[in-house]
PDB file of N, CA and C in Angstrom:
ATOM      1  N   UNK A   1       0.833  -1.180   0.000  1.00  0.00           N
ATOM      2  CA  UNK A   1       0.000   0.000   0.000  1.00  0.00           C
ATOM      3  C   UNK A   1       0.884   1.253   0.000  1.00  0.00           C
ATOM      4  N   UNK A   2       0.657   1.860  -0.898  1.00  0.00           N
ATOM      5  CA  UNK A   2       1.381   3.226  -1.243  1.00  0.00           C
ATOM      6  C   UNK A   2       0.619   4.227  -0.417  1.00  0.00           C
ATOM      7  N   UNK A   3       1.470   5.188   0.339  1.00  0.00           N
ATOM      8  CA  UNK A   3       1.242   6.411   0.632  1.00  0.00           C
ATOM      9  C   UNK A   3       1.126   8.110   0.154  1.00  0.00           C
ATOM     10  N   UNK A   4       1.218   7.439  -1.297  1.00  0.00           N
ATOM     11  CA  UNK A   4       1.057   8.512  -2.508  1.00  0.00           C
ATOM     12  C   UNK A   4       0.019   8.349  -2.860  1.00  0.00           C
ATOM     13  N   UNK A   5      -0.853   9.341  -3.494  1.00  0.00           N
ATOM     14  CA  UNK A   5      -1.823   9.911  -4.567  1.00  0.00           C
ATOM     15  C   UNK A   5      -1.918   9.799  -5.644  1.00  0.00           C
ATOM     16  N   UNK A   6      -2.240   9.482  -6.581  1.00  0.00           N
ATOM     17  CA  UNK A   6      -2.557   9.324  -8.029  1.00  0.00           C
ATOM     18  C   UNK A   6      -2.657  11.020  -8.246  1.00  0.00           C
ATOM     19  N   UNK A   7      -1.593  11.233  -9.393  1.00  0.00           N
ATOM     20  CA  UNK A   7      -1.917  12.861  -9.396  1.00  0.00           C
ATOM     21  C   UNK A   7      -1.669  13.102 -11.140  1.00  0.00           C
ATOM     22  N   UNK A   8      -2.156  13.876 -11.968  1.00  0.00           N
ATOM     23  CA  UNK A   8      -2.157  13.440 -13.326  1.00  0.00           C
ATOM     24  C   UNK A   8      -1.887  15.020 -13.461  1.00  0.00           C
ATOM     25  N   UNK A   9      -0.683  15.009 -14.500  1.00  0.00           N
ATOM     26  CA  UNK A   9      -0.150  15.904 -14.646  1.00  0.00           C
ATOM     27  C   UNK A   9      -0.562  15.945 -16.513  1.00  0.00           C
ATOM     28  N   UNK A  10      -0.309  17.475 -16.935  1.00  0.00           N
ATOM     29  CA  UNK A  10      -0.859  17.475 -18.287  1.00  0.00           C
ATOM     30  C   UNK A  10       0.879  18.132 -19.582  1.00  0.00           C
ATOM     31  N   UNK A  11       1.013  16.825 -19.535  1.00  0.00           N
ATOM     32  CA  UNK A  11       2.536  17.642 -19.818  1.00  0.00           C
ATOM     33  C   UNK A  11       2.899  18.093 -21.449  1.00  0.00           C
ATOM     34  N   UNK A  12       3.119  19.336 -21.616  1.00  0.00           N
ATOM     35  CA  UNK A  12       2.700  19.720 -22.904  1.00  0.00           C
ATOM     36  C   UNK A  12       3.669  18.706 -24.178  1.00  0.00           C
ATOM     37  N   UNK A  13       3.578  18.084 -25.048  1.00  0.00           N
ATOM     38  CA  UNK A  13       4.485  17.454 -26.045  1.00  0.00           C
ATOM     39  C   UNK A  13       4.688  18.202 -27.439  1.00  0.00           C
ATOM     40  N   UNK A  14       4.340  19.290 -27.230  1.00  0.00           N
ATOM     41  CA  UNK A  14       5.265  20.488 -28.125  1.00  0.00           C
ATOM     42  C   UNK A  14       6.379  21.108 -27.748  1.00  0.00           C
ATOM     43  N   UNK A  15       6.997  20.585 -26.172  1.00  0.00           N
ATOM     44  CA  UNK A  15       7.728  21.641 -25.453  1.00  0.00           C
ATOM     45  C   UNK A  15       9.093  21.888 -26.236  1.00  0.00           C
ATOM     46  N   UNK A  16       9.442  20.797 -27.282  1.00  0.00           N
ATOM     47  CA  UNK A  16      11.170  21.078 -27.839  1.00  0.00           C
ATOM     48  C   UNK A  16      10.418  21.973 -29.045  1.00  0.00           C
ATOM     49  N   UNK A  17       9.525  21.829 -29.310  1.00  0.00           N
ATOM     50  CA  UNK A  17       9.329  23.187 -30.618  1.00  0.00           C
ATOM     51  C   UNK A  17       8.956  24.213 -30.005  1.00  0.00           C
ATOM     52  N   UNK A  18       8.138  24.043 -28.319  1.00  0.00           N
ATOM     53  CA  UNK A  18       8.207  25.895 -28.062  1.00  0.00           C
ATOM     54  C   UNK A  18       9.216  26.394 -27.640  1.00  0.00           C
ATOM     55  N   UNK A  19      10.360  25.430 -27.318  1.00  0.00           N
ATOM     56  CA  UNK A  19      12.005  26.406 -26.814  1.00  0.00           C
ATOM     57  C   UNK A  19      12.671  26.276 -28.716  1.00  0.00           C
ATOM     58  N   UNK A  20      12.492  25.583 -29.316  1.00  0.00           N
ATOM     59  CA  UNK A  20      13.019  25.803 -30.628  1.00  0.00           C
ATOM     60  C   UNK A  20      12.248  27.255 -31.047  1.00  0.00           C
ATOM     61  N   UNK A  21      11.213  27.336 -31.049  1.00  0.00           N
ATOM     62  CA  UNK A  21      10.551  29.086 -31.457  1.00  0.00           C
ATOM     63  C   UNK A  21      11.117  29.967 -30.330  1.00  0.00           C
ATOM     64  N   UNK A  22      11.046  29.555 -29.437  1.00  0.00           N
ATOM     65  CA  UNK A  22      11.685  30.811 -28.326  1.00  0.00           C
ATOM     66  C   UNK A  22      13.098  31.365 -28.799  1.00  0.00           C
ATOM     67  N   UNK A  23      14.287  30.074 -28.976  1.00  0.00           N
ATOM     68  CA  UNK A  23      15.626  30.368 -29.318  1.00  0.00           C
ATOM     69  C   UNK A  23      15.698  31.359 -30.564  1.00  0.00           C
ATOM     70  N   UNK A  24      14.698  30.808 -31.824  1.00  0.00           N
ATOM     71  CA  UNK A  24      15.047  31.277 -32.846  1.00  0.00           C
ATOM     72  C   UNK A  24      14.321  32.884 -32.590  1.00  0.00           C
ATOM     73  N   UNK A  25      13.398  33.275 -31.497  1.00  0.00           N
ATOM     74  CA  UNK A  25      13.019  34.490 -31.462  1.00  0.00           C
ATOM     75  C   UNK A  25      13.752  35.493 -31.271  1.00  0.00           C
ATOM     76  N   UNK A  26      14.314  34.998 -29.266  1.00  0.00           N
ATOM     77  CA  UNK A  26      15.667  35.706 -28.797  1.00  0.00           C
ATOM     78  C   UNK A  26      16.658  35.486 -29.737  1.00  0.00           C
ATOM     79  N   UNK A  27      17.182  34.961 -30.197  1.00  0.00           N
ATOM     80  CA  UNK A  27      18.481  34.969 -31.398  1.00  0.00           C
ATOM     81  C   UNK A  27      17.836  36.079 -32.330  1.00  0.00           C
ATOM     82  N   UNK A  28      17.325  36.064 -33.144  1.00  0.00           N
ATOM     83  CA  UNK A  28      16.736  37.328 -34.342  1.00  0.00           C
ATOM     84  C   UNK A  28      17.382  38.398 -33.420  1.00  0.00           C
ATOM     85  N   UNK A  29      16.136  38.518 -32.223  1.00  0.00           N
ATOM     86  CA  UNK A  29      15.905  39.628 -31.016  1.00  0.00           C
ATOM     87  C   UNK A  29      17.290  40.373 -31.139  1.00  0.00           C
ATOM     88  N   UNK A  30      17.927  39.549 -30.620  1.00  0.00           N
ATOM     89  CA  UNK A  30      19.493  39.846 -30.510  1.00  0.00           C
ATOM     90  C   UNK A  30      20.650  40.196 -32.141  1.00  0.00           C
ATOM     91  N   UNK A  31      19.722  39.753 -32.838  1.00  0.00           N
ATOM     92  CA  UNK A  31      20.693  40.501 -33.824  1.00  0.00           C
ATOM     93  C   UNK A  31      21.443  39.206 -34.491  1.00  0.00           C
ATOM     94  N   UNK A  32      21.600  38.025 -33.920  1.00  0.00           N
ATOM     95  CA  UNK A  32      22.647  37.013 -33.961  1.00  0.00           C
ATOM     96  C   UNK A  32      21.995  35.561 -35.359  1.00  0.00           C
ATOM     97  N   UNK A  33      23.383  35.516 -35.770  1.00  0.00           N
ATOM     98  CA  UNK A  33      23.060  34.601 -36.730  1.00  0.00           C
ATOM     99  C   UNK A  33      22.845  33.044 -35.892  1.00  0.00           C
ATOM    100  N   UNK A  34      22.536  32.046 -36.322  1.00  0.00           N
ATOM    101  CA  UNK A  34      22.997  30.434 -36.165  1.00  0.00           C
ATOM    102  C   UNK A  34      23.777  30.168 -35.645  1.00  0.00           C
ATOM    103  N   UNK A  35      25.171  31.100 -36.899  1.00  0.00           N
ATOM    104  CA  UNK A  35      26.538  31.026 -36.822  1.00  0.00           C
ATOM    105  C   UNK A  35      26.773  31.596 -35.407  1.00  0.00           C
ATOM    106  N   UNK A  36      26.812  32.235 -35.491  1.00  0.00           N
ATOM    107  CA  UNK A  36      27.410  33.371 -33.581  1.00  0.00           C
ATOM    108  C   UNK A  36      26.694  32.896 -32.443  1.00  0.00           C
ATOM    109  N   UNK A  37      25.618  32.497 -32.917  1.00  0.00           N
ATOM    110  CA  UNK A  37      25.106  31.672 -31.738  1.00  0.00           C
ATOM    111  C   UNK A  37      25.567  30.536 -31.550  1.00  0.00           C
ATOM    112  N   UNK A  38      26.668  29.740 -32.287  1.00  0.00           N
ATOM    113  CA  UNK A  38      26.935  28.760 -31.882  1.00  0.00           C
ATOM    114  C   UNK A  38      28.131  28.845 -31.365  1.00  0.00           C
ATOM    115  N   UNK A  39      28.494  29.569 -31.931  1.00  0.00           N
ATOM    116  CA  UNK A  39      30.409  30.767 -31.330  1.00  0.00           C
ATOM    117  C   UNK A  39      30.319  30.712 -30.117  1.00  0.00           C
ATOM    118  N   UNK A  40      29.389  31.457 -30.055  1.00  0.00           N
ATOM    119  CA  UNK A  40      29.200  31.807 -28.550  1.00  0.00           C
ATOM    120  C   UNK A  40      28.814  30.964 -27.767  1.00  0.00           C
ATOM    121  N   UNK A  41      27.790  29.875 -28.045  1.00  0.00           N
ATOM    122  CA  UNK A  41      27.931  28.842 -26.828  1.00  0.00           C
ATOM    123  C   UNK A  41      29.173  27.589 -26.872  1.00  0.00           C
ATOM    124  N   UNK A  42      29.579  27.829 -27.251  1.00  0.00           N
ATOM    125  CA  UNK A  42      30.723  26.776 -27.496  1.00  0.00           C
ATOM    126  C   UNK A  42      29.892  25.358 -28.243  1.00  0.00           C
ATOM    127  N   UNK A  43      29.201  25.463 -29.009  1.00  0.00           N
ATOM    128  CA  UNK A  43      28.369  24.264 -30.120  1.00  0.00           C
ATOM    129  C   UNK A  43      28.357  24.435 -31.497  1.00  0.00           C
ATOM    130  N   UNK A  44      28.043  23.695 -32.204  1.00  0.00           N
ATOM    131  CA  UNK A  44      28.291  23.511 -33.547  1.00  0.00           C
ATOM    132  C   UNK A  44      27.312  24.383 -34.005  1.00  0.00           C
ATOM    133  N   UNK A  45      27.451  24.640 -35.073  1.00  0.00           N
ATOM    134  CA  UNK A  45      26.584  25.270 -36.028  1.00  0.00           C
ATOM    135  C   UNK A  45      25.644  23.889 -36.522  1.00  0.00           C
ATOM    136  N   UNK A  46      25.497  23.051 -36.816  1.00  0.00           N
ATOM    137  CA  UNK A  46      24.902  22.007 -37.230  1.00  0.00           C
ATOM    138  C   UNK A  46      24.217  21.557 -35.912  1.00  0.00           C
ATOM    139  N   UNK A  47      24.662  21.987 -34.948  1.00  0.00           N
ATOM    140  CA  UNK A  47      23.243  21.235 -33.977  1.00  0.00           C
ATOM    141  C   UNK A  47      22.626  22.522 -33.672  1.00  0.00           C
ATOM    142  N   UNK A  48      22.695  23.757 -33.031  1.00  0.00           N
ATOM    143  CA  UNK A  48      22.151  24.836 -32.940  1.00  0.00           C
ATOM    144  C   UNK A  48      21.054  24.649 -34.433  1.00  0.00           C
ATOM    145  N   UNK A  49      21.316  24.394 -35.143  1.00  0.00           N
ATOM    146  CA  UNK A  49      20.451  24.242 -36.592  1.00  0.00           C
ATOM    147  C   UNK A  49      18.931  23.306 -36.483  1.00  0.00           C
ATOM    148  N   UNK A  50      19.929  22.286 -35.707  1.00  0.00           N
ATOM    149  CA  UNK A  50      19.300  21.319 -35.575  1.00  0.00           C
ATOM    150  C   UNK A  50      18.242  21.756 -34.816  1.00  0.00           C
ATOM    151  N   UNK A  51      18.675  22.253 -33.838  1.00  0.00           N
ATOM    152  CA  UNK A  51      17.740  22.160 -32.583  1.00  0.00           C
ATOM    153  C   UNK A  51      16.445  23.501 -32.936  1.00  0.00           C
ATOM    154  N   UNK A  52      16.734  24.553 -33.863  1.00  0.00           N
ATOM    155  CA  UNK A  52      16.379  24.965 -34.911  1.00  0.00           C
ATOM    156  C   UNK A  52      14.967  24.911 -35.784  1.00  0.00           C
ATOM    157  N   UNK A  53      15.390  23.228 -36.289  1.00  0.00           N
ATOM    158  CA  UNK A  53      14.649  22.928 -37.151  1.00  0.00           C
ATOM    159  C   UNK A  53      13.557  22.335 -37.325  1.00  0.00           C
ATOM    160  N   UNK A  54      12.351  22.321 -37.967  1.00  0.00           N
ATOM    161  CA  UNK A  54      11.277  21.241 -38.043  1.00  0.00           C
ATOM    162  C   UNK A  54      11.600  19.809 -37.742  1.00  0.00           C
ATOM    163  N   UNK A  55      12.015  19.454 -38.949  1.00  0.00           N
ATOM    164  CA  UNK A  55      12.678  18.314 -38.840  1.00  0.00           C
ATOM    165  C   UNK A  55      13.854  17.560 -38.312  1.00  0.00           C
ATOM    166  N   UNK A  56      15.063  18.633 -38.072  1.00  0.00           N
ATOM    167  CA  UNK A  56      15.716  17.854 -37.994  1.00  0.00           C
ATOM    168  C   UNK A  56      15.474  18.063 -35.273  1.00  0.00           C
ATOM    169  N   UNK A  57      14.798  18.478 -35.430  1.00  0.00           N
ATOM    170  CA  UNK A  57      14.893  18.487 -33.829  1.00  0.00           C
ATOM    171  C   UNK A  57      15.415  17.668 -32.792  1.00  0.00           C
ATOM    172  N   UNK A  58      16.296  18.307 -32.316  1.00  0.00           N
ATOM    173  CA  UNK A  58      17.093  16.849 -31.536  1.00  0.00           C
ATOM    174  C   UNK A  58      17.007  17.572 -29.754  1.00  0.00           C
ATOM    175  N   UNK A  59      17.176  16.535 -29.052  1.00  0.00           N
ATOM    176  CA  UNK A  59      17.359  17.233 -27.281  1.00  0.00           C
ATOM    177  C   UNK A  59      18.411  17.956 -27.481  1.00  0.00           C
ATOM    178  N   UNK A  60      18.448  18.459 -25.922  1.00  0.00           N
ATOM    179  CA  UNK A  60      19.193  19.541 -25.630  1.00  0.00           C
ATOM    180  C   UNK A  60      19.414  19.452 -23.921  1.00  0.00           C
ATOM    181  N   UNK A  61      20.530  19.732 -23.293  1.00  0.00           N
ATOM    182  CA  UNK A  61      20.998  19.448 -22.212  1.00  0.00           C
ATOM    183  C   UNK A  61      20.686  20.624 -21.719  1.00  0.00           C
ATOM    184  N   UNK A  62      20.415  20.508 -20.620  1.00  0.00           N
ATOM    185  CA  UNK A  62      20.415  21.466 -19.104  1.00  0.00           C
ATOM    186  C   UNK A  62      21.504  22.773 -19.654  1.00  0.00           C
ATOM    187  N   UNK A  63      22.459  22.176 -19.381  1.00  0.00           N
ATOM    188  CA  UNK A  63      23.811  22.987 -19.967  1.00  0.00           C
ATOM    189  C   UNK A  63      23.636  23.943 -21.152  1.00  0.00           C
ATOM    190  N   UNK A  64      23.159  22.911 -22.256  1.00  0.00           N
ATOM    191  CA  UNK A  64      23.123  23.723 -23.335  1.00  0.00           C
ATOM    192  C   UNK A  64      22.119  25.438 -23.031  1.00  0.00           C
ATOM    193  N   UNK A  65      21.006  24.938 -23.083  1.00  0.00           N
ATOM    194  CA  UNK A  65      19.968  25.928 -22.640  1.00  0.00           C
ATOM    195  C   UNK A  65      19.940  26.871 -21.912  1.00  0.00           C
ATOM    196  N   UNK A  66      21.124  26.641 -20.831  1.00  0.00           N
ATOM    197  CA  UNK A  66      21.460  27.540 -19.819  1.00  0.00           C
ATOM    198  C   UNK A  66      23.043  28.381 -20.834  1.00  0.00           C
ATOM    199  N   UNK A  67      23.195  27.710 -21.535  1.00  0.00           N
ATOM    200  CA  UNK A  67      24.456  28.542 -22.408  1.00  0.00           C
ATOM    201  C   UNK A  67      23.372  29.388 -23.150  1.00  0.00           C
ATOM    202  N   UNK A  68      22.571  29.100 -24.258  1.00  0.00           N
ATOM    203  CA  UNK A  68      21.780  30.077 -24.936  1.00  0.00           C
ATOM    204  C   UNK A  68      20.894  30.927 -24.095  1.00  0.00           C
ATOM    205  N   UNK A  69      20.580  30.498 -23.158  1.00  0.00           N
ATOM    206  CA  UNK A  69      20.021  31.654 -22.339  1.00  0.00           C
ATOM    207  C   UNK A  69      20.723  32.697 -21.736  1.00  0.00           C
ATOM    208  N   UNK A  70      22.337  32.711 -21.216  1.00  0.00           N
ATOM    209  CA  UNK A  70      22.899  33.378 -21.067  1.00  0.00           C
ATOM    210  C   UNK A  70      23.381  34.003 -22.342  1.00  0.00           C
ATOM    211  N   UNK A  71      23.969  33.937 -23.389  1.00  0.00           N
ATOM    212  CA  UNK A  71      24.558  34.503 -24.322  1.00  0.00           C
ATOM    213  C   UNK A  71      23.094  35.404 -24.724  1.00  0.00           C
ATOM    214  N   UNK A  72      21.572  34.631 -25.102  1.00  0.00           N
ATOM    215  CA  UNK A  72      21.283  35.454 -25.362  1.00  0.00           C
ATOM    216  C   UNK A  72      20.223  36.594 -24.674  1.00  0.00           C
ATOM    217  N   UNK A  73      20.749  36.785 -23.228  1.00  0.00           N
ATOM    218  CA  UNK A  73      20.756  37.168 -21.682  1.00  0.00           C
ATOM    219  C   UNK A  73      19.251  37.572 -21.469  1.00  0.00           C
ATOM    220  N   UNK A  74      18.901  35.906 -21.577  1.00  0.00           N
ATOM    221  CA  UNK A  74      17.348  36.267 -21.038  1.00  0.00           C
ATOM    222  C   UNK A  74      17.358  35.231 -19.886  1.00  0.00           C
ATOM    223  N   UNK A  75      16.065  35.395 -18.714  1.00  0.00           N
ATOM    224  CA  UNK A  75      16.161  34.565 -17.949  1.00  0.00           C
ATOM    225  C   UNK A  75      15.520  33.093 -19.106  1.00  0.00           C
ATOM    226  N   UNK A  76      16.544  31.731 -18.579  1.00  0.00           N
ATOM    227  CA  UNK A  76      15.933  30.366 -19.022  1.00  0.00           C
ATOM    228  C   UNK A  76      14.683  30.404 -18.689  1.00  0.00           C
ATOM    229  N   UNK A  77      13.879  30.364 -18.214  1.00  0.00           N
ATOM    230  CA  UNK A  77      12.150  30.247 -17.718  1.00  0.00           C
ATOM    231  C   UNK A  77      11.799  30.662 -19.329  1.00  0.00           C
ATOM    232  N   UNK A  78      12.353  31.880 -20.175  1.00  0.00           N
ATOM    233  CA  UNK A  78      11.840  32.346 -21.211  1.00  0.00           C
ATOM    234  C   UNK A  78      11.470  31.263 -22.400  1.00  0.00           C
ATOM    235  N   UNK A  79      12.485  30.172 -22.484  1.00  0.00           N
ATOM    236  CA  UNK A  79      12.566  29.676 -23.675  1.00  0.00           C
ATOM    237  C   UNK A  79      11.468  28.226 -23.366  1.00  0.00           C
ATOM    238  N   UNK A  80      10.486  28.561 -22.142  1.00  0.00           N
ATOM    239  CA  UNK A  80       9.838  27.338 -22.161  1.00  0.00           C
ATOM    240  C   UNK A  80       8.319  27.393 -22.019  1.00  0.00           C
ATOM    241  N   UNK A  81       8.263  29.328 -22.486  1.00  0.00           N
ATOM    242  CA  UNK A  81       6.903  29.920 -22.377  1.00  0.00           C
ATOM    243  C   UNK A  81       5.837  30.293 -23.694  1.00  0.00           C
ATOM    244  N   UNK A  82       4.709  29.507 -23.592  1.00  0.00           N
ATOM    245  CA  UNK A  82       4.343  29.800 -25.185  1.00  0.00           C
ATOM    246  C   UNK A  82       3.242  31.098 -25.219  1.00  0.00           C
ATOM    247  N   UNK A  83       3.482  31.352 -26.308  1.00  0.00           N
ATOM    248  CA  UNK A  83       2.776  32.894 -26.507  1.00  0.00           C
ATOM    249  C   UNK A  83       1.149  32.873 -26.801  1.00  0.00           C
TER     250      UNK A  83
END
């Protein structure tokens, strides 16, 4: 017998395309290409792309996210809020 609750959470499954629209917003915002955005976090240009893209969408680490959120100096909470 469990001493927990059954608790049902509603967890959104768009969330890597609403931080993929967030990044590519703040990046414009900022002036910054793909390219410089990947300069600057220390990542490839081919995954910044990636992470980017319709199709090609891949995860993204704690780390990473907290690098593009600093470079492109918004609080992280931003890139996980949909409009």
């Amino acid at each position: 017998m469990s001493n927990y609750e059954y608790k049902e959470f509603n967890f959104n499954k768009d969330i890597k395309k609403i931080i993929a629209k967030n990044i590519r917003k703040y990046r414009k915002e900022k002036g910054y290409t793909q390219e410089q955005l990947a300069l600057y976090t220390d990542r490839s240009f081919e995954f910044i792309r990636r992470i980017e893209s319709e199709e090609g969408r891949r995860g993204f680490s704690v780390e990473t996210l907290w690098r593009i959120a600093t470079v492109l100096e918004i609080n992280m909470d931003k890139l996980f809020k949909e409009d």
